[in-house]
Protein backbone atom coordinates (compact mmCIF):
# COMPACT_ATOMS: atom_id res chain seq x y z
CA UNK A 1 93.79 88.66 139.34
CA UNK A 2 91.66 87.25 136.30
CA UNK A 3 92.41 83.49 135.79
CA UNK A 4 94.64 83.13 132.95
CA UNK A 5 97.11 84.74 134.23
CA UNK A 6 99.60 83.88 136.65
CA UNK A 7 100.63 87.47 137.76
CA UNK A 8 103.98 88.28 137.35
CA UNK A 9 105.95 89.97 134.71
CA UNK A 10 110.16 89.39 134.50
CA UNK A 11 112.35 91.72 133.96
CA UNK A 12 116.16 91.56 132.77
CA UNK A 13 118.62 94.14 132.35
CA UNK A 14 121.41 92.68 130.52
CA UNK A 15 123.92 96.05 131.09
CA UNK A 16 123.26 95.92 134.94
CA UNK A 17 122.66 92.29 134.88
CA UNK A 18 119.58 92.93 137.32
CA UNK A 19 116.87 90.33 137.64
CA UNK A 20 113.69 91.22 139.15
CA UNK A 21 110.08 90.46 138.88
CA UNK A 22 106.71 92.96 139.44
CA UNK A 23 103.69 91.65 140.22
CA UNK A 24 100.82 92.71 136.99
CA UNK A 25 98.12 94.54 138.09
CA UNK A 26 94.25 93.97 137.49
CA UNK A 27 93.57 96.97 135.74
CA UNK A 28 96.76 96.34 133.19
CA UNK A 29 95.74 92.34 132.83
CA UNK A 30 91.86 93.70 132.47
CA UNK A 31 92.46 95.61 129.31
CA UNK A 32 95.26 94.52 127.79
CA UNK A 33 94.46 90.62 127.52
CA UNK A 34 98.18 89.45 127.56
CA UNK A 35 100.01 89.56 124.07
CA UNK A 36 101.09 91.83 121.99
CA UNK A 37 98.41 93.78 123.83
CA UNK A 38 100.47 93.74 127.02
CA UNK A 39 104.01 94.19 125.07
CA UNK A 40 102.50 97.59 123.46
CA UNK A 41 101.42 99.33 126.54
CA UNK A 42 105.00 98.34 128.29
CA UNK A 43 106.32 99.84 125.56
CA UNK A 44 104.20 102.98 124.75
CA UNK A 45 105.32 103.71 128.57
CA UNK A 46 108.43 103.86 127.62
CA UNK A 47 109.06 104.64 124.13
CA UNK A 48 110.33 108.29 124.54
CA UNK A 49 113.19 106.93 126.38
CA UNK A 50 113.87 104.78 123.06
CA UNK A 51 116.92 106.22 121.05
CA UNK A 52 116.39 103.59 118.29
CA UNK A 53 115.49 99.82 117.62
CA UNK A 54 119.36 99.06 117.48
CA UNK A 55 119.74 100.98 120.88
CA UNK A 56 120.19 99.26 124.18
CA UNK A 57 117.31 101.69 125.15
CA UNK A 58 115.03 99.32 123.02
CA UNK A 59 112.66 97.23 124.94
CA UNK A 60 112.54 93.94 124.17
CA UNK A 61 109.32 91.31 125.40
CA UNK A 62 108.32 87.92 124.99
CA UNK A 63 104.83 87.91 125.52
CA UNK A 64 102.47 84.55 125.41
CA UNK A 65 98.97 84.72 124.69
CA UNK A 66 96.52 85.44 127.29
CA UNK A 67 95.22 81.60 126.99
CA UNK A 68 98.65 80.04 126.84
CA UNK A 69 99.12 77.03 128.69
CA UNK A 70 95.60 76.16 128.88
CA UNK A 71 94.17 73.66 126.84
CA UNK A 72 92.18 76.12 124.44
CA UNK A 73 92.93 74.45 120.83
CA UNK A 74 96.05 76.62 119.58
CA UNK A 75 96.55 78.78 122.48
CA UNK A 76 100.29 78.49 122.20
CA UNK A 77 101.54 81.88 120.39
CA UNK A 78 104.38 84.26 122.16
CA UNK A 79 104.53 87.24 120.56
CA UNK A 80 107.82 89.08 120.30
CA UNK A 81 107.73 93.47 120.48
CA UNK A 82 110.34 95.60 120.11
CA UNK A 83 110.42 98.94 117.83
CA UNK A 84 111.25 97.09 114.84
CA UNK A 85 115.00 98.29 112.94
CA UNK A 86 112.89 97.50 109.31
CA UNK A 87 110.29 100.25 109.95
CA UNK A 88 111.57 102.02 113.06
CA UNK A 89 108.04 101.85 114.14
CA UNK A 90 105.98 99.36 115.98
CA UNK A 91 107.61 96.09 115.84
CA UNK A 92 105.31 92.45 116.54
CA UNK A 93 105.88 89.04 115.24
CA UNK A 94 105.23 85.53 116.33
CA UNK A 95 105.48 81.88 116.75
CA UNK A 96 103.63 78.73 117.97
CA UNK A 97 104.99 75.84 119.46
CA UNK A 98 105.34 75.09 123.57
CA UNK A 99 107.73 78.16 124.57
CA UNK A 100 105.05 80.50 125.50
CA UNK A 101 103.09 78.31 127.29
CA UNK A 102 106.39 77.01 128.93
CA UNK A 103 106.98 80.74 130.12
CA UNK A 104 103.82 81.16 132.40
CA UNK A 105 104.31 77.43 133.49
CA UNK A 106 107.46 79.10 134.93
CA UNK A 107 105.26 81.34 136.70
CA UNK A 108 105.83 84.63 134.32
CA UNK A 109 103.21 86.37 131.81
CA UNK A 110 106.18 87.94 130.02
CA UNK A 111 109.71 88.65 129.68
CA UNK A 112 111.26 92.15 129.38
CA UNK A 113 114.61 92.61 128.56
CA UNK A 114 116.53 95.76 128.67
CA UNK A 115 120.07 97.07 128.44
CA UNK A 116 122.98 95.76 126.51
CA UNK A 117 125.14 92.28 127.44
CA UNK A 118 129.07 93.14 127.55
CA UNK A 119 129.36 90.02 125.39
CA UNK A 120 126.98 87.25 124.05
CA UNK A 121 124.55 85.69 126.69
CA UNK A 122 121.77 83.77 126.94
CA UNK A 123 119.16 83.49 129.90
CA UNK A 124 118.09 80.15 131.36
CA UNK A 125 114.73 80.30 133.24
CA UNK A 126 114.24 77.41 135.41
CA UNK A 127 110.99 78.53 137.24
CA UNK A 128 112.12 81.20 140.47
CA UNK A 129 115.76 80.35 139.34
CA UNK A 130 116.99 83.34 136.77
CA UNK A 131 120.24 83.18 135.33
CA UNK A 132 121.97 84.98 132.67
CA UNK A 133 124.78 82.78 131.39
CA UNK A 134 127.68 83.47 128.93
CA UNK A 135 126.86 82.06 125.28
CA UNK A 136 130.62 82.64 123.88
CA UNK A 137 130.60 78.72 122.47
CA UNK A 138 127.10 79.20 120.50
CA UNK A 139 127.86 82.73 119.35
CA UNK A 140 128.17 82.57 115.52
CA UNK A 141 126.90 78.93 115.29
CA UNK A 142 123.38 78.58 113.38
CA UNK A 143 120.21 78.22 115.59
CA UNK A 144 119.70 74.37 115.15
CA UNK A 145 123.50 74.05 116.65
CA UNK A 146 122.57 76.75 119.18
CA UNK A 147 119.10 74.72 120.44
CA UNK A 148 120.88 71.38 120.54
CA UNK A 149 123.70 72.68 122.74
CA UNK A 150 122.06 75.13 125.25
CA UNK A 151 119.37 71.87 125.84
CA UNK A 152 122.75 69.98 126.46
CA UNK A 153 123.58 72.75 128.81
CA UNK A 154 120.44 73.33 130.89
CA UNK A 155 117.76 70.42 130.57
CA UNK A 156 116.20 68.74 127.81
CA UNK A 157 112.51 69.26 128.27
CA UNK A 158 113.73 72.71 128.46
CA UNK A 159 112.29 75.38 125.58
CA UNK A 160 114.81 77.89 123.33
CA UNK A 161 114.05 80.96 121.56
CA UNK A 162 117.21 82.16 120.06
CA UNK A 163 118.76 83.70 116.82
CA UNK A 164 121.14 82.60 114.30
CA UNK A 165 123.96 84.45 112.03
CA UNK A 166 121.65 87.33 110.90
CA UNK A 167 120.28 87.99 113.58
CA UNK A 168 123.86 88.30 115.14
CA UNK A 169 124.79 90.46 111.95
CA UNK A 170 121.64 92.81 112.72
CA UNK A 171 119.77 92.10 109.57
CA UNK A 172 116.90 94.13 109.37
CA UNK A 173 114.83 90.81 108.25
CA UNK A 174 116.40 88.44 111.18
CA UNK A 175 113.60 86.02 112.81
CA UNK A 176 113.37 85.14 116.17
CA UNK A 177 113.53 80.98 116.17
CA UNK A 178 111.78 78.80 118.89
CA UNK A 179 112.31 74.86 119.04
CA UNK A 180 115.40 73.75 117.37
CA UNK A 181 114.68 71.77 113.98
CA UNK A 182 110.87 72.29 114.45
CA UNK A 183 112.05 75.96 113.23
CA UNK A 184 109.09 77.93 114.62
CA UNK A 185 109.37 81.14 113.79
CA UNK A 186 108.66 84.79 114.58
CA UNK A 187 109.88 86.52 111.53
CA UNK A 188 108.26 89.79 111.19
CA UNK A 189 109.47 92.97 111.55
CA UNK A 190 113.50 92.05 112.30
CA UNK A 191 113.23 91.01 116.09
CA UNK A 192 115.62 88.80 115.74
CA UNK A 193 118.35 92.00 115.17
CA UNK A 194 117.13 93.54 118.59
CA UNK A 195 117.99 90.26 119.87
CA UNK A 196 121.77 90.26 118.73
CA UNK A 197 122.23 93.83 119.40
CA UNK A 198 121.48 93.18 122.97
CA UNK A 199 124.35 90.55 122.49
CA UNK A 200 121.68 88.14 123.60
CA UNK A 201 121.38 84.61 121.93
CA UNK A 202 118.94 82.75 123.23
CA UNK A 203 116.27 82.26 125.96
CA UNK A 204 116.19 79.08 127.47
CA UNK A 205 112.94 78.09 129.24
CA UNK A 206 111.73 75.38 131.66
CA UNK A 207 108.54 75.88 133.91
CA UNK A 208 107.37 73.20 135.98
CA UNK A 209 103.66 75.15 136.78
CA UNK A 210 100.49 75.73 136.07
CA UNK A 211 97.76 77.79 134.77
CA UNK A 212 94.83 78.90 136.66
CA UNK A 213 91.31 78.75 135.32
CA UNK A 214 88.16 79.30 136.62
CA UNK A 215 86.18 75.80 135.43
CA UNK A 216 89.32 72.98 133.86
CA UNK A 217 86.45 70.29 133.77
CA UNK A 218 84.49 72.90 131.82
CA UNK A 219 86.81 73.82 129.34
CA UNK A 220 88.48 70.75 129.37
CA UNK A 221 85.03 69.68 127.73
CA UNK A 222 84.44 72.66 125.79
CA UNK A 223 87.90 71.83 124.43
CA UNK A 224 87.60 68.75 123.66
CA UNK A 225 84.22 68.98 121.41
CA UNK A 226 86.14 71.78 119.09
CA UNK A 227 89.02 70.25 118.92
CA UNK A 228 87.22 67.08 117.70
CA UNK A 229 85.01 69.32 115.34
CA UNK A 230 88.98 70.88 114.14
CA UNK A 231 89.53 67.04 113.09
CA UNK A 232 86.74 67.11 110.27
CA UNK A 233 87.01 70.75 109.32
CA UNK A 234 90.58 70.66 108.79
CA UNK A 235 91.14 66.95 107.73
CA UNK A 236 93.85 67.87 105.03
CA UNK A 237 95.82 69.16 107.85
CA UNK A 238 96.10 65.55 109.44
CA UNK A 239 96.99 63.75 106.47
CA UNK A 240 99.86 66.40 105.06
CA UNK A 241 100.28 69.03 107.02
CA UNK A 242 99.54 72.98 105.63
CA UNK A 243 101.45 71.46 102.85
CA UNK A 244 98.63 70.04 101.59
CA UNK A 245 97.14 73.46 100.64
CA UNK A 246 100.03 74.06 98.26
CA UNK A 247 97.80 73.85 94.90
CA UNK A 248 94.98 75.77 96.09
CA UNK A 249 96.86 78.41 96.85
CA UNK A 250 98.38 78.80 93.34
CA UNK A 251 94.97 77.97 91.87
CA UNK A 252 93.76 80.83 93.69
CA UNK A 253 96.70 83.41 92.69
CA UNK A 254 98.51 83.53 95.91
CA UNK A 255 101.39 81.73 95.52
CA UNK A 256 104.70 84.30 95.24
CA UNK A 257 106.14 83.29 92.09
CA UNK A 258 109.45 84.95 91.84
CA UNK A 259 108.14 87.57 93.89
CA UNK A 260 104.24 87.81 92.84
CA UNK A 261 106.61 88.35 89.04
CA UNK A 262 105.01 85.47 87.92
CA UNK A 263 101.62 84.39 86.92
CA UNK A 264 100.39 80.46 86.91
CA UNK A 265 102.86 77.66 88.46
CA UNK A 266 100.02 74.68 88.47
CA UNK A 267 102.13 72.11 87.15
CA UNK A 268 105.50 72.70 89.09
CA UNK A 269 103.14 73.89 92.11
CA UNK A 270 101.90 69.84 92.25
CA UNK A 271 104.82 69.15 92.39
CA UNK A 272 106.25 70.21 95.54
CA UNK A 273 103.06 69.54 97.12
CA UNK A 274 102.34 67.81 100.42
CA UNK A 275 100.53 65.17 98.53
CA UNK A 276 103.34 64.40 96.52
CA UNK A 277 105.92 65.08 98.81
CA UNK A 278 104.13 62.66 101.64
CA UNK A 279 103.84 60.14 98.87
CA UNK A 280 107.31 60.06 98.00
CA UNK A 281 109.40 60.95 101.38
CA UNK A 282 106.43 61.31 104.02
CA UNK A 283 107.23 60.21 107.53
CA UNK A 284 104.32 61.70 110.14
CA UNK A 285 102.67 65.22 110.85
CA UNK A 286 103.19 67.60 113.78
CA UNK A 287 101.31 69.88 115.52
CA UNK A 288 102.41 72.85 118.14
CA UNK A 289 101.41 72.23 121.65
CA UNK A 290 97.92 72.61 122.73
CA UNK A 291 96.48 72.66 119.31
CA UNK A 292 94.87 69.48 117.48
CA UNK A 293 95.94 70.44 113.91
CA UNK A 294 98.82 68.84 112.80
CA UNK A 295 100.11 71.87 110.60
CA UNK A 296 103.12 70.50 110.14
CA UNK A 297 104.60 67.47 107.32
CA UNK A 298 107.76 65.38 108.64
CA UNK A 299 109.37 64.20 105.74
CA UNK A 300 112.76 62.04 105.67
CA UNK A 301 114.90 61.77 102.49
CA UNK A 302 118.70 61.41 102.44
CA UNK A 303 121.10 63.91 103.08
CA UNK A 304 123.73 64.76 100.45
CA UNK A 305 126.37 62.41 99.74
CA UNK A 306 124.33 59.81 102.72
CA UNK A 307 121.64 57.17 102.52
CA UNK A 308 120.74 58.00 105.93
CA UNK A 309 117.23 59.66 105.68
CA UNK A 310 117.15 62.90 107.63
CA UNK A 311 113.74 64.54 108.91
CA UNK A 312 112.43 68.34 107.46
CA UNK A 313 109.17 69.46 107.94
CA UNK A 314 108.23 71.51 105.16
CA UNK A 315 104.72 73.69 105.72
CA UNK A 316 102.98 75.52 103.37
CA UNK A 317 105.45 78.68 103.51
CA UNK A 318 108.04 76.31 103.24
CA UNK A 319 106.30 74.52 100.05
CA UNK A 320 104.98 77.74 98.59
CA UNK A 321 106.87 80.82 99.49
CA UNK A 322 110.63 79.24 99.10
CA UNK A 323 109.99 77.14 96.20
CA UNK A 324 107.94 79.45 94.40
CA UNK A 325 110.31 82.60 94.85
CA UNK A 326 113.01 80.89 93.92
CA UNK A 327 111.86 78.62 91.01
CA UNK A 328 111.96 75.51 92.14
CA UNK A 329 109.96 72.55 92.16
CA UNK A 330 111.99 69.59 92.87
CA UNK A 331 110.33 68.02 96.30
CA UNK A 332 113.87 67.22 97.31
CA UNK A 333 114.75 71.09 97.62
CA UNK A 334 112.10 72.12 99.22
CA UNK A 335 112.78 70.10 101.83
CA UNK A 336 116.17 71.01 101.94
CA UNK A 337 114.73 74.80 102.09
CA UNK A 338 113.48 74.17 105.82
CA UNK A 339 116.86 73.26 106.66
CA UNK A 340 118.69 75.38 104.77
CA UNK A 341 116.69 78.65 105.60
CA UNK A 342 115.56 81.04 103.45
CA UNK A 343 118.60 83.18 102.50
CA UNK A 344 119.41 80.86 99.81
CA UNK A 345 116.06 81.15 98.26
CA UNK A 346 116.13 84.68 98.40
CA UNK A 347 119.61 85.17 96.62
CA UNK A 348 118.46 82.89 93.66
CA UNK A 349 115.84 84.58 92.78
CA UNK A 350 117.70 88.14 91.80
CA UNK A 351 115.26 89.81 91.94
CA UNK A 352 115.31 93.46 92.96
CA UNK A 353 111.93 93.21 95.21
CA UNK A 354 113.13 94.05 98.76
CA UNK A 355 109.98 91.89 99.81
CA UNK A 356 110.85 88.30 101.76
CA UNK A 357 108.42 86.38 102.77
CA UNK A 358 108.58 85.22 106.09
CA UNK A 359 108.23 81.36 107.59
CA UNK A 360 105.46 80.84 110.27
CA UNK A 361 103.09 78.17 111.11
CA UNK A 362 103.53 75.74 113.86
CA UNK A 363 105.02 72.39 114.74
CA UNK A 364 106.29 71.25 118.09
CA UNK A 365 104.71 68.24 119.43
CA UNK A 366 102.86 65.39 118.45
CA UNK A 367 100.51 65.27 121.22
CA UNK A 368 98.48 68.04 122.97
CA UNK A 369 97.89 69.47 126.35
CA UNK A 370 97.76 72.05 129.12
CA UNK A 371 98.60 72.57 133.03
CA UNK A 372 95.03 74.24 133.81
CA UNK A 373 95.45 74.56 137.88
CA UNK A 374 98.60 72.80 137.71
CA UNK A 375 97.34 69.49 135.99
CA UNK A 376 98.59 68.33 132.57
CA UNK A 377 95.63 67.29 130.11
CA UNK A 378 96.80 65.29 127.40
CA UNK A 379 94.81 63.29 124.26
């Protein structure tokens, strides 16, 4: 087996409740290079048994990146595939943070689920120990309620991917959400629908593992020299977060202004910037596991009706898809749009374009590091 990988695949059927594992074969891990790459062929080989996206026929995977868990800078993504219920077609979106990596330190290169769930679950991974666990008391709650309970639940280092009210509802545009308040995101394509109609809320993940790879004082060095070149390339990053991009990207036309209705936005755009918005509520940066750019602004302001600050982390989707679309430039609300979610955005806009943008980016952990051959690494 290639290093990389740690050579197993799960599999859940949630109308049989069957757990089993296969072991992933050289030829499959030679060509397909984990991913999305991996999620299409295990779906391709079974997509004429696929009444719909809605269907318990669908197949549903979790796949991390082929580097995941390592400490490549940024190998952290899972990618989520499913034929999607927006398009009917080909469905793939995706998230940083740590829950991919935390997958294959479980000892899995994916997750596969299958079938239908009676009534809500949720599956807690625990390394060799599969469970899949009733999720009655989180079912209809909001994802940050559902991430703070199931961690209550099962352990707190653990990881949870999960869905909130839409994707419950089916909503063709429902995201997948990883990481409680850190709000990654894979919101592409609606695969947070396949996960409610599979009546399945959440994945909860905690691997205790390692990685394999060929040379970890090698690319622990190799590593370590981009990541250090990443500091000076990307220095806006460390001081504000992608929110710090905010102006540039309406100086160079591709900020959605009501849509892409509107034209120029420079003032307002300024406004809800990461420089201002560090300057006037700014708290620290974050960055997703494994990667050494801190993507991610933590900001603190008050909530309504309290003078206790509360933290938000507002990225540059955050800063200039929400605010933008929906006209609004006060700092304060676009900090309350990472909270609140996008929904609200979208409805105050009125504006006939189906298009919603979605939220992705990454922010999980302040510090950085991998289980190459079973050791963590950390800066």
């Amino acid at each position: 087996m290639p290093k990389g990988y740690v050579g197993k695949l799960l599999w859940v059927d949630l109308t049989s409740g069957k757990v089993a594992t296969t072991a992933l074969d050289e030829a499959t891990a030679r060509a397909c290079l984990g991913g999305s790459g991996l999620g299409a062929k295990l779906i391709h080989e079974r997509v004429r048994t696929i009444k719909g996206p809605l269907d318990p026929s669908n197949v549903l995977c979790f796949m991390p990146g082929l580097l995941c868990g390592t400490v490549v800078p940024g190998a952290n993504r899972t990618m989520v595939c499913a034929l999607s219920p927006a398009t009917t077609a080909w469905g793939e979106a995706r998230a940083g943070g740590a829950w991919g990596p935390t997958l294959k330190y479980a000892g899995y290169d994916g997750l596969i689920v299958t079938g239908k769930a009676k009534a809500p679950v949720y599956l807690w991974i625990e390394n060799d120990q599969v469970e899949i666990r009733p999720a009655d008391r989180v079912w209809g709650k909001g994802f940050f309620e559902t991430d703070a309970r199931l961690l209550e639940e099962t352990h707190k280092d653990a990881v949870v991917a999960g869905i909130g009210q839409a994707g419950e509802k089916l909503a063709a545009m429902a995201c997948v959400m990883f990481e409680g308040t850190y709000a990654r995101s894979a919101g592409r394509t609606g695969m947070g629908a396949v996960m409610g109609s599979k009546h399945l809320k959440a994945v909860v993940v905690r691997g205790t593992g390692g990685v394999p790879v060929a040379n970890p004082t090698g690319l622990m060095k190799r590593a370590a020299e981009y990541g250090g070149k990443e500091k000076t390339l990307f220095k806006r990053n460390f001081d504000l977060g992608t929110a710090g991009t905010v102006m540039a990207t309406e100086a160079v036309g591709d900020m959605p202004i009501r849509n892409f209705l509107g034209g120029r936005w420079a003032e307002k755009a300024e406004r809800v910037s990461g420089q201002v918005m560090f300057k006037k509520y700014g708290k620290h940066e974050r960055s997703c596991l494994s990667c050494p750019s801190n993507c991610t602004l933590v900001v603190g302001r008050p909530a309504p009706g309290s003078a206790t600050p509360r933290s938000t982390r507002p990225s540059a989707p955050s800063a200039a898809c929400a605010s933008a679309t929906a006209s609004r430039s006060s700092p304060a609300a676009t900090s309350s749009a990472t909270i609140t979610g996008w929904t609200r955005s979208r409805r105050a806009t009125r504006s006939p374009s189906p298009w919603r943008p979605s939220r992705r980016g990454c922010s999980a952990r302040r510090s950085w590091g991998c289980r190459c051959a079973g050791e963590t690494a950390r800066r």
